[in-house]
C-alpha atoms as a PDB file:
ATOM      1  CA  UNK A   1      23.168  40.769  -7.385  1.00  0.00           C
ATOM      2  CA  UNK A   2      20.104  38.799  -6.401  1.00  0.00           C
ATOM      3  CA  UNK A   3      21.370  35.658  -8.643  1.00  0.00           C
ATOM      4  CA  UNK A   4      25.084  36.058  -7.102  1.00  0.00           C
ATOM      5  CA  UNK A   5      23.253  35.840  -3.195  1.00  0.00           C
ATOM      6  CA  UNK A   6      21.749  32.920  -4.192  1.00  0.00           C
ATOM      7  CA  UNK A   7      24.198  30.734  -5.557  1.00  0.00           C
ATOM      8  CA  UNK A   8      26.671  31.849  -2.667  1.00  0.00           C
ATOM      9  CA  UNK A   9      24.449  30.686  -0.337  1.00  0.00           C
ATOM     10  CA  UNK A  10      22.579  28.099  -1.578  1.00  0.00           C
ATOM     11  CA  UNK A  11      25.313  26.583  -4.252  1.00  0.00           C
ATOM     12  CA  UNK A  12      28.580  27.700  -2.872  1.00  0.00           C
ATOM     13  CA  UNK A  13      27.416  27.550   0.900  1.00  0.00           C
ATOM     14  CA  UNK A  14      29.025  30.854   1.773  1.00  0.00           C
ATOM     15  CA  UNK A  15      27.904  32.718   4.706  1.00  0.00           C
ATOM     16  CA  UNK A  16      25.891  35.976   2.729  1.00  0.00           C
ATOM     17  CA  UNK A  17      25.688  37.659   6.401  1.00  0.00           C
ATOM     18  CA  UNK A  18      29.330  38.135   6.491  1.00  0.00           C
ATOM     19  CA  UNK A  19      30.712  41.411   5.415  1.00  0.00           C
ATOM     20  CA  UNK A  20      33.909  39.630   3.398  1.00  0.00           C
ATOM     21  CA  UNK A  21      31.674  37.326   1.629  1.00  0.00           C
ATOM     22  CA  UNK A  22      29.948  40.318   0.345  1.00  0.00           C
ATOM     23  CA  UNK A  23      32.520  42.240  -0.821  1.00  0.00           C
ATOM     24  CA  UNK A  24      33.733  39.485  -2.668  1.00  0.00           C
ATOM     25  CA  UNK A  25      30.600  38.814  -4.546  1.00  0.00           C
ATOM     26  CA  UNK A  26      30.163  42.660  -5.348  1.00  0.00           C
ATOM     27  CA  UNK A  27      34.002  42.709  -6.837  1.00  0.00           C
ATOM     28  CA  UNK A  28      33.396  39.814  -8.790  1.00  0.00           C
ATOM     29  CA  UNK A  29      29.969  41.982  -9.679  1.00  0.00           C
ATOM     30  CA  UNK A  30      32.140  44.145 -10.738  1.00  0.00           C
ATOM     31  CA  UNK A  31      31.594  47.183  -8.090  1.00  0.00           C
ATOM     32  CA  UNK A  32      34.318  49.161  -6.372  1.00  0.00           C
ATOM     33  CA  UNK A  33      35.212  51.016  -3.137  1.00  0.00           C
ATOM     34  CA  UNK A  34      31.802  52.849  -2.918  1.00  0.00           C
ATOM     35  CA  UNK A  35      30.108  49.483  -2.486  1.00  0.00           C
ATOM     36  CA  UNK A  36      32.519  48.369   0.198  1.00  0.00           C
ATOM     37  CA  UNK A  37      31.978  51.688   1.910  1.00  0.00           C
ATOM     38  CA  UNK A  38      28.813  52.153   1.993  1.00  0.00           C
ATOM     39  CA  UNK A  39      28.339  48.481   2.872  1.00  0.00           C
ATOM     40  CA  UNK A  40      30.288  48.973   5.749  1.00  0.00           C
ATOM     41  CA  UNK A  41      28.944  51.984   7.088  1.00  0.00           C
ATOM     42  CA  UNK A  42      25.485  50.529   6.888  1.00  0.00           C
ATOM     43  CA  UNK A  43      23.472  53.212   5.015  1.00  0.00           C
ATOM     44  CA  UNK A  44      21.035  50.659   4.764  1.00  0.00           C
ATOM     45  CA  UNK A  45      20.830  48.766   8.269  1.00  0.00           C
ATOM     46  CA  UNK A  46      17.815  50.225   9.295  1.00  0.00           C
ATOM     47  CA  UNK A  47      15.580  49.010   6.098  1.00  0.00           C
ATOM     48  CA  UNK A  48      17.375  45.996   6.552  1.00  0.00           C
ATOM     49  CA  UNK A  49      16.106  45.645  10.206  1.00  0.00           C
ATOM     50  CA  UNK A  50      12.591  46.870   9.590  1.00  0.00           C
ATOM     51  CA  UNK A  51      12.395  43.886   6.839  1.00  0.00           C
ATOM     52  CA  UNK A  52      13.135  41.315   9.119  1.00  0.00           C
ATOM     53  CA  UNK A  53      10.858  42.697  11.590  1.00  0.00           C
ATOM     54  CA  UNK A  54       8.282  42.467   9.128  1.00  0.00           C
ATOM     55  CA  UNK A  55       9.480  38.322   7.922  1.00  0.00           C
ATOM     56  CA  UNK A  56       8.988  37.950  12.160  1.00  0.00           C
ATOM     57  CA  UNK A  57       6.364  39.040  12.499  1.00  0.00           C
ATOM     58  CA  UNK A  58       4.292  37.177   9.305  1.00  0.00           C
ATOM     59  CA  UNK A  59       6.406  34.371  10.735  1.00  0.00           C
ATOM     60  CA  UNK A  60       8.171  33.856   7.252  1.00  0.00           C
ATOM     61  CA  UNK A  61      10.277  31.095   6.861  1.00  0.00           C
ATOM     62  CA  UNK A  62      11.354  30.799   3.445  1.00  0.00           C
ATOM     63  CA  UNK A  63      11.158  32.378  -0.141  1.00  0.00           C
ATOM     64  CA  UNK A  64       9.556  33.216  -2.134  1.00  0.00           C
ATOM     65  CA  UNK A  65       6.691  34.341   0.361  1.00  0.00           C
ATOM     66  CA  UNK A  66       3.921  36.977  -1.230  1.00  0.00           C
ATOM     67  CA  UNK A  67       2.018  39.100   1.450  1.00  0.00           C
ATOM     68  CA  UNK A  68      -0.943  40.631  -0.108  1.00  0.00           C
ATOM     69  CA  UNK A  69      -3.300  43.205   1.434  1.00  0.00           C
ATOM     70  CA  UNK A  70      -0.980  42.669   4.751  1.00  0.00           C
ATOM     71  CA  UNK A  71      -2.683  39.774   6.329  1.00  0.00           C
ATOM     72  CA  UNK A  72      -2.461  36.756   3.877  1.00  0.00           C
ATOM     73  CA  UNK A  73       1.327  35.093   3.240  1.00  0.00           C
ATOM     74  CA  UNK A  74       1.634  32.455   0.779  1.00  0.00           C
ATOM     75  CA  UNK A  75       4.910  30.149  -0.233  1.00  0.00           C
ATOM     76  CA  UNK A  76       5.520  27.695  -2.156  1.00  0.00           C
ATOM     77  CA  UNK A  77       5.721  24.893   0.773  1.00  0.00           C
ATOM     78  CA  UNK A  78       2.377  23.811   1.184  1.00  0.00           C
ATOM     79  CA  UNK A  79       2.131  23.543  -2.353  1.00  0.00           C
ATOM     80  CA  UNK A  80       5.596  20.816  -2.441  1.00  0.00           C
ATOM     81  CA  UNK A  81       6.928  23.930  -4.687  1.00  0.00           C
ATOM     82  CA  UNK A  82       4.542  22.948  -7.476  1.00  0.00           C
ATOM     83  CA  UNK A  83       5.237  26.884  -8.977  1.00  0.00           C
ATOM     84  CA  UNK A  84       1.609  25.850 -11.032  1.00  0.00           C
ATOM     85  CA  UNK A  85      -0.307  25.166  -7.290  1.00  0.00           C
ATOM     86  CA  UNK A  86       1.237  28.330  -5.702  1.00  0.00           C
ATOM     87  CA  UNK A  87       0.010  30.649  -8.716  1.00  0.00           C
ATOM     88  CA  UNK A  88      -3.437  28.958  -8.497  1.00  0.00           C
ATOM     89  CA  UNK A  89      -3.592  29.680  -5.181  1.00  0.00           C
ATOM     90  CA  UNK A  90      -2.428  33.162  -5.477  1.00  0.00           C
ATOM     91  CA  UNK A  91      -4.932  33.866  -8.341  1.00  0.00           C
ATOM     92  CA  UNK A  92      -7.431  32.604  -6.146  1.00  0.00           C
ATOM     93  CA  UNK A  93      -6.819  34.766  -2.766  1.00  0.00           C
ATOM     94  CA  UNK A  94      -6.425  37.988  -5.133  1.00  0.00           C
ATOM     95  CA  UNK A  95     -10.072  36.768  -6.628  1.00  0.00           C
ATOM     96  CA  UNK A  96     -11.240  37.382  -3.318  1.00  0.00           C
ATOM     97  CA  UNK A  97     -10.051  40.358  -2.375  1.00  0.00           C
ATOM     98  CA  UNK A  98     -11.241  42.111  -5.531  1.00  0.00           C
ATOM     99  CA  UNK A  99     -15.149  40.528  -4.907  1.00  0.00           C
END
């Protein structure tokens, strides 16, 4: 699902926030009615909200973003998405934490 949501919005430029998009990316997933359903009747709205409460609040603007111990956020930006930079860094914060 994860690798479907990203290449329909970032390859195939479809809008994942709409509720048809979705359903057409879990058929081709191959899930049924139960997805649509429960899609639609939002069972999970509510975690959904509190997430992006949480990305406002840590002022995330992109992924991926790693929150550790609830007060440091890093992302691959600073870093020009050198993947090698970001885990340096990230190796480096959790060294200091653990001290």
């Amino acid at each position: 699902m994860k690798t479907a949501l990203f290449n329909a919005h970032f390859v195939e430029k479809k809008d994942i926030g709409n509720m048809d998009v979705l359903e057409e990316i879990g058929a081709r997933l191959g899930l049924g009615f139960d997805f649509s359903r429960r899609l639609r009747g939002g069972d999970k709205e509510k975690h959904v909200q509190l997430a992006l409460a949480m990305a406002e609040m840590y002022k995330i603007d992109e992924t991926p973003t790693l929150i550790i111990a609830g007060n440091i956020m890093t992302n691959m930006h600073p870093f020009h998405h050198d993947a090698d930079a970001l885990r340096d860094n990230v190796i480096t914060i959790l060294k200091s934490i653990i001290k």
